[in-house]
C-alpha atoms as a PDB file:
ATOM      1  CA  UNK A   1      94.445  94.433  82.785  1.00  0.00           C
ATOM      2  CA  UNK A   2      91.481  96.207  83.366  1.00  0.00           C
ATOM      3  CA  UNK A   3      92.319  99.204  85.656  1.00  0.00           C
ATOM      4  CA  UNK A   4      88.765 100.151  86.619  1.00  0.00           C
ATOM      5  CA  UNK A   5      88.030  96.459  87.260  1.00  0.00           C
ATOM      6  CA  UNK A   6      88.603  97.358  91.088  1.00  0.00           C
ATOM      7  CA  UNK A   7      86.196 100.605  91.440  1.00  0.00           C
ATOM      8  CA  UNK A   8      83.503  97.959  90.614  1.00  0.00           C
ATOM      9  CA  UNK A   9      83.716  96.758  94.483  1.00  0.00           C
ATOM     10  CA  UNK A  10      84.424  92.578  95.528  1.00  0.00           C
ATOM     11  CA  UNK A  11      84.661  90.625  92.599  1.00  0.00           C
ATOM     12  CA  UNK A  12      83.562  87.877  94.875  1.00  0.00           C
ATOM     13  CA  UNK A  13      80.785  89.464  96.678  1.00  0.00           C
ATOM     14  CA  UNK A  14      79.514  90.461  92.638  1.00  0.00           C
ATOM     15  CA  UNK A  15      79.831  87.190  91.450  1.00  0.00           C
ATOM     16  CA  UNK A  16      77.861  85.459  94.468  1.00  0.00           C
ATOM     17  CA  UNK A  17      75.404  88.231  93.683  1.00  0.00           C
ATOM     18  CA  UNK A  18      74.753  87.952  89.534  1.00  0.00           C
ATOM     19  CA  UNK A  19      76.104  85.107  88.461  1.00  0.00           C
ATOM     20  CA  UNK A  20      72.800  83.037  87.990  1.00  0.00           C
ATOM     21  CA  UNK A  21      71.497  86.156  86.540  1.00  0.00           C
ATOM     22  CA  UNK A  22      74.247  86.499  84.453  1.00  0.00           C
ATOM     23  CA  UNK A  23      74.996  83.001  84.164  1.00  0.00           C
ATOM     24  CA  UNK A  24      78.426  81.714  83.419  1.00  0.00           C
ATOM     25  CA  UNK A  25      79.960  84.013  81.100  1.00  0.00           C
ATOM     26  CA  UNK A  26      80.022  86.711  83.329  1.00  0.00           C
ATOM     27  CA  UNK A  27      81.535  84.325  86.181  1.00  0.00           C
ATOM     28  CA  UNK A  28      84.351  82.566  84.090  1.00  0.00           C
ATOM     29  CA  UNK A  29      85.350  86.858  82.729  1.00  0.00           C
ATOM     30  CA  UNK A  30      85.613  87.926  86.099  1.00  0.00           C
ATOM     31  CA  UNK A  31      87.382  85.289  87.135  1.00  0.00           C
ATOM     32  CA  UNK A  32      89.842  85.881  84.268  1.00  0.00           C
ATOM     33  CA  UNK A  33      90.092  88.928  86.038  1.00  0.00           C
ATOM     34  CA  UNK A  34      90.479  88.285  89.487  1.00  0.00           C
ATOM     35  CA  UNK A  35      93.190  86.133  87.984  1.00  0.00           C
ATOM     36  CA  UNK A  36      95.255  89.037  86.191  1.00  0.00           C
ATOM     37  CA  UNK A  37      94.941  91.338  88.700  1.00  0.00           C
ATOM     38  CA  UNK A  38      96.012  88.361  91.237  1.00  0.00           C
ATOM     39  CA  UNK A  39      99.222  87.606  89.941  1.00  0.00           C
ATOM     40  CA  UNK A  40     100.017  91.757  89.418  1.00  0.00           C
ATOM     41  CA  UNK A  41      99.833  91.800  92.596  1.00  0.00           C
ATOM     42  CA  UNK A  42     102.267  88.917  93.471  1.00  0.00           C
ATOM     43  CA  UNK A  43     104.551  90.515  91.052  1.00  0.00           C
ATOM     44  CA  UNK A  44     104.626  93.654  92.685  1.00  0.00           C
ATOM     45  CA  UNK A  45     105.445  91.267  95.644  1.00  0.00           C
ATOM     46  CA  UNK A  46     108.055  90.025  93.964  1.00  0.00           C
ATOM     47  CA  UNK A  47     109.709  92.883  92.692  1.00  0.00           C
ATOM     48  CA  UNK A  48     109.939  94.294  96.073  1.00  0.00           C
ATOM     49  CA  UNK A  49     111.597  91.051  97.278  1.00  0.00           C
ATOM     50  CA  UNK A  50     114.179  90.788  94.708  1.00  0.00           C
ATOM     51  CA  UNK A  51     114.865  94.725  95.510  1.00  0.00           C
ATOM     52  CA  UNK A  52     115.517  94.133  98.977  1.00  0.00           C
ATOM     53  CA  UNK A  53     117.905  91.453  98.047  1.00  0.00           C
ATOM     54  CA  UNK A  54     119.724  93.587  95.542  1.00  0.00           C
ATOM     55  CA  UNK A  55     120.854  96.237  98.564  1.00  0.00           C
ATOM     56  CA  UNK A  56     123.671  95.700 100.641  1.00  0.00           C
ATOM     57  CA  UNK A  57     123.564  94.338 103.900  1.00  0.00           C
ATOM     58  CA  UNK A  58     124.438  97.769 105.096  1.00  0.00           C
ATOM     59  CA  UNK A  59     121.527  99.321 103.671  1.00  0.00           C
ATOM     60  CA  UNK A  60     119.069  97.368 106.243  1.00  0.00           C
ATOM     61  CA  UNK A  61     117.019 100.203 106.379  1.00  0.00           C
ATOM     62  CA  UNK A  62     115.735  99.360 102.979  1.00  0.00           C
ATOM     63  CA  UNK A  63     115.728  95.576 103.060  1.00  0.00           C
ATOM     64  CA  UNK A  64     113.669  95.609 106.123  1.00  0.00           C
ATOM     65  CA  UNK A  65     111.001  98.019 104.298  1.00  0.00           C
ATOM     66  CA  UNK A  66     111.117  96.240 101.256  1.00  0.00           C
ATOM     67  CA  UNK A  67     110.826  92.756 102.858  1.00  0.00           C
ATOM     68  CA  UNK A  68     107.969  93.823 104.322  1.00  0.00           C
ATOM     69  CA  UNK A  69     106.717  95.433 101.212  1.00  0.00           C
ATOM     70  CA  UNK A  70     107.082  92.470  99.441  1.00  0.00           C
ATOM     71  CA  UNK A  71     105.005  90.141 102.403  1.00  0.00           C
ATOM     72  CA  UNK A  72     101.937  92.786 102.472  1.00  0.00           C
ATOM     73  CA  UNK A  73     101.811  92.261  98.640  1.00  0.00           C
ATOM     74  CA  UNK A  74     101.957  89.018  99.182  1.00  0.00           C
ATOM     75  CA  UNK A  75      98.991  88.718 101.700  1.00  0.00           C
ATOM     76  CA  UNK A  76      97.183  91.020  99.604  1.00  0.00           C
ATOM     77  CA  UNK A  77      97.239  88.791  96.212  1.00  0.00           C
ATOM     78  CA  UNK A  78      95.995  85.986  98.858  1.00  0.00           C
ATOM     79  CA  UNK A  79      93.135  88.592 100.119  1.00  0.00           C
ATOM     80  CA  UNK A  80      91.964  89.313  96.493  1.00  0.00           C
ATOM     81  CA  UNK A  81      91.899  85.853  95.145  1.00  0.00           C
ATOM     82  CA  UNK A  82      90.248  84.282  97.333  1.00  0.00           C
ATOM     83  CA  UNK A  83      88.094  86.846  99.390  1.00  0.00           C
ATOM     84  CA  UNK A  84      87.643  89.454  96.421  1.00  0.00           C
ATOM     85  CA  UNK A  85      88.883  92.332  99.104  1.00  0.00           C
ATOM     86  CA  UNK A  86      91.124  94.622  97.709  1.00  0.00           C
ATOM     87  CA  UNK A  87      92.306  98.275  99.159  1.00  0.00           C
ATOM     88  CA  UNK A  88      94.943 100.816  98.448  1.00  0.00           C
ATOM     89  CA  UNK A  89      94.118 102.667 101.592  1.00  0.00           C
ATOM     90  CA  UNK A  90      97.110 102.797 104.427  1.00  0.00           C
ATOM     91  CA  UNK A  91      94.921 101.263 107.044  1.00  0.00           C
ATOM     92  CA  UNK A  92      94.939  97.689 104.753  1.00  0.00           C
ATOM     93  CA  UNK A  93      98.222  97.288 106.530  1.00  0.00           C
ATOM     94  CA  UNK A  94      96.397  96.387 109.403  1.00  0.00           C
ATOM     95  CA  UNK A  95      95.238  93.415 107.457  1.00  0.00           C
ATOM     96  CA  UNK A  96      98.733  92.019 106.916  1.00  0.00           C
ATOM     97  CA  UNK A  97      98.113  88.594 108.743  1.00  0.00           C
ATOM     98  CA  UNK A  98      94.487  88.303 107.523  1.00  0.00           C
ATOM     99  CA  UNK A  99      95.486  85.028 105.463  1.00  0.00           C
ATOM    100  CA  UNK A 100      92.981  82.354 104.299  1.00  0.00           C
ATOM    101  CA  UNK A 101      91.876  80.047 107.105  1.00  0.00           C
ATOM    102  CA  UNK A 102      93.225  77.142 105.408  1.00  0.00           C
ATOM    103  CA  UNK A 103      96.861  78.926 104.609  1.00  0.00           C
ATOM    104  CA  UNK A 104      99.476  76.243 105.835  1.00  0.00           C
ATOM    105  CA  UNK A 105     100.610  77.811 109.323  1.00  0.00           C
ATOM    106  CA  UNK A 106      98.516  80.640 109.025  1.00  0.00           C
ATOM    107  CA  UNK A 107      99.253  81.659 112.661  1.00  0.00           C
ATOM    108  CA  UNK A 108     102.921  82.038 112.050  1.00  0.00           C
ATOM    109  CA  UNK A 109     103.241  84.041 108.777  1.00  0.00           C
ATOM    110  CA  UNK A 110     100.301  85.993 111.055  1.00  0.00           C
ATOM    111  CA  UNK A 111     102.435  86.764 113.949  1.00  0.00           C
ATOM    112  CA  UNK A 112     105.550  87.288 112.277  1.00  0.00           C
ATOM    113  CA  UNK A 113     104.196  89.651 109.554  1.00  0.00           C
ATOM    114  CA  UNK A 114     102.560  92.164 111.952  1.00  0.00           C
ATOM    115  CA  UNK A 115     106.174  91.906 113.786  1.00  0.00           C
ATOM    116  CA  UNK A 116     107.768  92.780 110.076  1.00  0.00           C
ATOM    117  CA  UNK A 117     105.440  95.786 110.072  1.00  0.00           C
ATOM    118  CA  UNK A 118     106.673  97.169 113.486  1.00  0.00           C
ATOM    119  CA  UNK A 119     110.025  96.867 112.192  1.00  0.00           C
ATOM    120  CA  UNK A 120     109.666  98.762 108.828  1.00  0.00           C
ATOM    121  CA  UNK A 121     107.642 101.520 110.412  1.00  0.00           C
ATOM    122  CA  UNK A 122     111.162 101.774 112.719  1.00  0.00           C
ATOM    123  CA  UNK A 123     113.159 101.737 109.744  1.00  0.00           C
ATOM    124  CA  UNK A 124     110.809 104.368 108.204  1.00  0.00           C
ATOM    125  CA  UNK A 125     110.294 106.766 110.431  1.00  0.00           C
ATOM    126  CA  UNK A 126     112.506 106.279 113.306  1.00  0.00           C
ATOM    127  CA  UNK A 127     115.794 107.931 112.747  1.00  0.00           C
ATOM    128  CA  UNK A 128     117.559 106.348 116.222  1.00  0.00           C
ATOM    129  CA  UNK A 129     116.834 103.106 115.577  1.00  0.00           C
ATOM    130  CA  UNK A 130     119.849 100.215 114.942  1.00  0.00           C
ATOM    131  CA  UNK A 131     119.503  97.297 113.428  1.00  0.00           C
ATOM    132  CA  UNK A 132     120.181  95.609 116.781  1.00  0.00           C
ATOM    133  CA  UNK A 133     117.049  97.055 118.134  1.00  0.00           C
ATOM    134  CA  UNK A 134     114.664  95.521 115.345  1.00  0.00           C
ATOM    135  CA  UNK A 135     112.125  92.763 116.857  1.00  0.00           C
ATOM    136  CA  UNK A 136     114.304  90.076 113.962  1.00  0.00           C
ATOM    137  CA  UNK A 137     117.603  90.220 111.553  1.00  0.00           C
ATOM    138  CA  UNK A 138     117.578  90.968 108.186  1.00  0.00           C
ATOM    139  CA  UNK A 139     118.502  88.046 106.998  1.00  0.00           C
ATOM    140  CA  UNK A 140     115.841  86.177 109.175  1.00  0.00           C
ATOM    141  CA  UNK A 141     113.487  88.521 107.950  1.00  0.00           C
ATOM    142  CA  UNK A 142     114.873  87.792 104.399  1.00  0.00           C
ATOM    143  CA  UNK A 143     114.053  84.046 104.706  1.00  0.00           C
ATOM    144  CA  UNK A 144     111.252  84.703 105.999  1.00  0.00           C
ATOM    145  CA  UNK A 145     109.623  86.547 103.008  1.00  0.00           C
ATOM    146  CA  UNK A 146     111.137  83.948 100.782  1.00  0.00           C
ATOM    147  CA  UNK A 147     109.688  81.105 102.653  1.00  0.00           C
ATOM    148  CA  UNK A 148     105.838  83.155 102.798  1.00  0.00           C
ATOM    149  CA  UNK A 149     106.367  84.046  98.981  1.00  0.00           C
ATOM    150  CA  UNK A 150     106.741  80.528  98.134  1.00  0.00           C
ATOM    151  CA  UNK A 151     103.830  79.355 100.187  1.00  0.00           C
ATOM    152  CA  UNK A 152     101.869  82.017  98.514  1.00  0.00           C
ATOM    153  CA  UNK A 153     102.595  80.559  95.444  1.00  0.00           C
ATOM    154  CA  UNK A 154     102.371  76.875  96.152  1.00  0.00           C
ATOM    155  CA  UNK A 155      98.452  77.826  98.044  1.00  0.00           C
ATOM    156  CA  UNK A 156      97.232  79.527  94.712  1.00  0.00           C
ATOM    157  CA  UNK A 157      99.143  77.221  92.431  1.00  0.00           C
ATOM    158  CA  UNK A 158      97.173  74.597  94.212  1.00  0.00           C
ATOM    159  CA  UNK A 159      93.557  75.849  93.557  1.00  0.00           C
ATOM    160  CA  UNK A 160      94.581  76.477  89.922  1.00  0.00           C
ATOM    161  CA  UNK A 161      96.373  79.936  89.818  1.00  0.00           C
ATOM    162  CA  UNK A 162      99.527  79.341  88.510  1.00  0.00           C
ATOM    163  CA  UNK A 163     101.556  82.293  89.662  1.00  0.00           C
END
């Protein structure tokens, strides 16, 4: 993986810009890198997933967080494949829900995610909150993340990136 791929800028944006100069070369390598960086991401999704599902159910504090964790990852390996955006900066949490148009029930994974992220920045940085005042359980939370994971996978397994 090439770590300074991503100080380059949008992938996408470079490709619709030089490809004909370039020609297709360039295109299918930066694709092939779009691709790695793509499924790193999902991984990192992953890992936080299978994390959260490690801890006990008394430690919701850190299942909630890593749930969550493990859905922005998510959204973000959708983001970079197909829109070439990619940030490490806190505000792309606000971009949780910004799935493809075409994701299947994009409004849903939308609405619940940004709900997700109320509820780990409680179990961050709230020290009075109970698990009774989160916006969802942990365990629907839990299926939740499973459920967007796999449609994350099944959406870019579909256009030819097997994750």
């Amino acid at each position: 993986m090439d770590k300074e791929f991503l100080k380059a800028g949008n992938p996408r944006k470079i490709i619709s810009c030089y490809s004909m100069l370039l020609g297709d070369t360039f295109t299918r390598g930066v694709e092939a890198e779009i691709a790695v960086h793509t499924t790193a991401i999902f991984a990192l999704a992953t890992s936080h997933f299978e994390f959260a599902e490690r801890q006990r159910s008394s430690e919701w504090r850190q299942k909630i967080s890593r749930y969550y964790y493990a859905c922005y990852n998510g959204s973000k390996a959708l983001r970079f494949q197909v829109d070439g955006a990619f940030s490490a900066d806190v505000s792309d949490h606000k971009k949780v829900g910004e799935l493809p148009s075409d994701f299947p029930n994009r409004d849903y994974y939308k609405n619940k995610m940004e709900s997700m992220r109320t509820d780990r920045n409680s179990c961050d940085y709230d020290h009075a909150v109970m698990v009774a005042d989160l916006l969802d359980t942990p365990e629907n939370i839990g299926q939740f993340t499973r459920d967007f994971l796999d449609q994350v996978k099944a959406y870019c397994n579909a256009r030819g990136l097997s994750l």
